[in-house]
Protein backbone atom coordinates (compact mmCIF):
# COMPACT_ATOMS: atom_id res chain seq x y z
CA UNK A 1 20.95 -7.39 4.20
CA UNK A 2 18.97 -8.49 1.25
CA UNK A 3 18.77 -6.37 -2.34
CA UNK A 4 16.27 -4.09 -3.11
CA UNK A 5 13.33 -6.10 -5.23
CA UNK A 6 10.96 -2.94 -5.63
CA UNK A 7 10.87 -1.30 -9.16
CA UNK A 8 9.58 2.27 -7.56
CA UNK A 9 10.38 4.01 -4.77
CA UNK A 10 8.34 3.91 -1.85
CA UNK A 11 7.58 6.61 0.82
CA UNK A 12 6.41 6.63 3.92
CA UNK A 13 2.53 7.39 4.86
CA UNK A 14 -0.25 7.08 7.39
CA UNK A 15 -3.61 7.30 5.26
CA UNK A 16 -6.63 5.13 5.64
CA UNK A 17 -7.61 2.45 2.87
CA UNK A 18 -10.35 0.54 2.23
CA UNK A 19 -10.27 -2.79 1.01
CA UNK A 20 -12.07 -5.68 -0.31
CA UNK A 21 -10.72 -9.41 -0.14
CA UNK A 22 -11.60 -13.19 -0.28
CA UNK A 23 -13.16 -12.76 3.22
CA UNK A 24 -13.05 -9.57 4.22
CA UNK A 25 -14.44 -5.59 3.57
CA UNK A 26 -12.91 -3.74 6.03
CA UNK A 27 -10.91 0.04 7.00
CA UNK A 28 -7.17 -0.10 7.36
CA UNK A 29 -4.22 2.62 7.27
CA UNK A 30 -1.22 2.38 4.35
CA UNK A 31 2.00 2.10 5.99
CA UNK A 32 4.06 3.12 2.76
CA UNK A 33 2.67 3.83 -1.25
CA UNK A 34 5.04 3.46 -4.43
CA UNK A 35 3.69 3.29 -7.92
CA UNK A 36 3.32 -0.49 -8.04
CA UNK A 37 1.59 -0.88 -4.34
CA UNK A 38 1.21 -0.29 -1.00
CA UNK A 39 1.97 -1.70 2.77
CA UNK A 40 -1.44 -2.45 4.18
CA UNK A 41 -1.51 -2.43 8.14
CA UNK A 42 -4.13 -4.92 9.55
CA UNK A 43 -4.69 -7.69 11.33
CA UNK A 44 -7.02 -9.08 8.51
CA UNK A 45 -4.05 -10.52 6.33
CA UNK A 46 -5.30 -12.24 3.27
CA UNK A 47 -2.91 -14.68 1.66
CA UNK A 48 -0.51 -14.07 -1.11
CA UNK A 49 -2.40 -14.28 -4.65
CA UNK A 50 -5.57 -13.17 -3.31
CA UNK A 51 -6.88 -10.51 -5.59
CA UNK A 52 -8.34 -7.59 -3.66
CA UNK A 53 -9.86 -3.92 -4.18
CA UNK A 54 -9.21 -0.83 -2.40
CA UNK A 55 -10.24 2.74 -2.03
CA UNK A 56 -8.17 5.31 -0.77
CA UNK A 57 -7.84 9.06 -0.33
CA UNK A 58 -4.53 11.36 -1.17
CA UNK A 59 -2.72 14.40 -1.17
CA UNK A 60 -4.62 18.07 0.40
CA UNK A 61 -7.56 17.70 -2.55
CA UNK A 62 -8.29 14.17 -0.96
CA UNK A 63 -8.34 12.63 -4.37
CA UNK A 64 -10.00 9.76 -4.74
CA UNK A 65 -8.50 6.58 -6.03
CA UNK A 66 -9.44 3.16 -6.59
CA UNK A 67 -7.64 0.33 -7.13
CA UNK A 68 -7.28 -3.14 -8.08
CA UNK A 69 -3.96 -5.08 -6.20
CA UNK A 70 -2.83 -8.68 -5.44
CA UNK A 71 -1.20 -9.70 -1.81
CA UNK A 72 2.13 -10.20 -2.54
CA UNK A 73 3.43 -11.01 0.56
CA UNK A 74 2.38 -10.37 4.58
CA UNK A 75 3.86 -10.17 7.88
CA UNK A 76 1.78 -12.35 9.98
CA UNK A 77 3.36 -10.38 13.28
CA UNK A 78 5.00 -7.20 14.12
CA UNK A 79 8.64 -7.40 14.89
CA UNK A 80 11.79 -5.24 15.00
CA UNK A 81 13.98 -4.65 12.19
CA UNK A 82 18.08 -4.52 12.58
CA UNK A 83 17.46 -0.75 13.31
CA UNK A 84 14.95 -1.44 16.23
CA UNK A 85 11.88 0.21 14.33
CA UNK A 86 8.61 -1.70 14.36
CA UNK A 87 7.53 -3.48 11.61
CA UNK A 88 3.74 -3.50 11.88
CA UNK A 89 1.81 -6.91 10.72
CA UNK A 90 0.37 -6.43 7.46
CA UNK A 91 0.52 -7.40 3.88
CA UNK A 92 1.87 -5.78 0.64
CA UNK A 93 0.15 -5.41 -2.37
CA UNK A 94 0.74 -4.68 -5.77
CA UNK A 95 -1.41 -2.53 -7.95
CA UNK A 96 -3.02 -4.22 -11.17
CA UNK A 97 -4.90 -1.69 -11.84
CA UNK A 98 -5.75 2.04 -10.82
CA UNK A 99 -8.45 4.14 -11.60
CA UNK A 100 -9.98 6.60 -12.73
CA UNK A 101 -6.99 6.15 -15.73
CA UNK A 102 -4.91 9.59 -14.50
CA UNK A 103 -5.14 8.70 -11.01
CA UNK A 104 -1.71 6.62 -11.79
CA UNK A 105 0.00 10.07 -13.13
CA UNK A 106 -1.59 12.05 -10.12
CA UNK A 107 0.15 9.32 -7.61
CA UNK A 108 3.33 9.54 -9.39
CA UNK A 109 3.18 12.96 -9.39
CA UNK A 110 2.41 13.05 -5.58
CA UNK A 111 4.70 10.13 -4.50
CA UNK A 112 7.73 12.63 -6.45
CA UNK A 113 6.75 15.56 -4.22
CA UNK A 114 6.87 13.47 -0.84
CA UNK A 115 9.90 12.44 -2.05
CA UNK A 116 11.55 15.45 -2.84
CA UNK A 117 9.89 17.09 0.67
């Protein structure tokens, strides 16, 4: 089993996002959300280093947030993990930039409290 690369903690999530890429605008659902990015499901996969926007809603107030990421790295096709669970196809991304400028302390804040659950 490999280490651990990500510097935050990631949970688990099923919200729709929005995103922009080299050749593609399109809906899509986030598979899992840390402070640094997000699991993208979609069949659209853009390849790693392509810069893309997104727009997505959180927590009961349905906060708006928009970001700015980079595809870090995809899964071209679902498959099983060691476990048996299904990996969907997909690609990760990791945030540049978030806005509006306390939207980053409101998904901390919100990412803590799934955590803690």
């Amino acid at each position: 089993m490999g280490v651990e690369k990500r510097k935050y903690p990631r949970v688990k999530v099923k919200f729709s996002v929005e995103y922009r890429g080299k050749n593609v605008w399109q809906n899509a659902e986030i598979d899992n959300i840390s402070r640094g990015g997000m699991f993208i499901v979609t069949e659209k996969i853009e390849p790693p280093g392509t810069n893309i926007e997104l727009i997505f809603e959180l927590g009961e107030s349905k906060r708006k947030i928009q970001a700015q990421g980079v595809v870090v790295w995809t899964r071209t096709q679902s498959q099983h993990n060691h476990e048996g669970r299904l990996l969907p196809q997909g690609m990760g991304v990791q945030f540049t930039k978030i806005f509006p400028g306390e939207a980053e302390n409101f998904l901390a804040d919100l990412i803590e409290k799934w955590r803690d659950g």
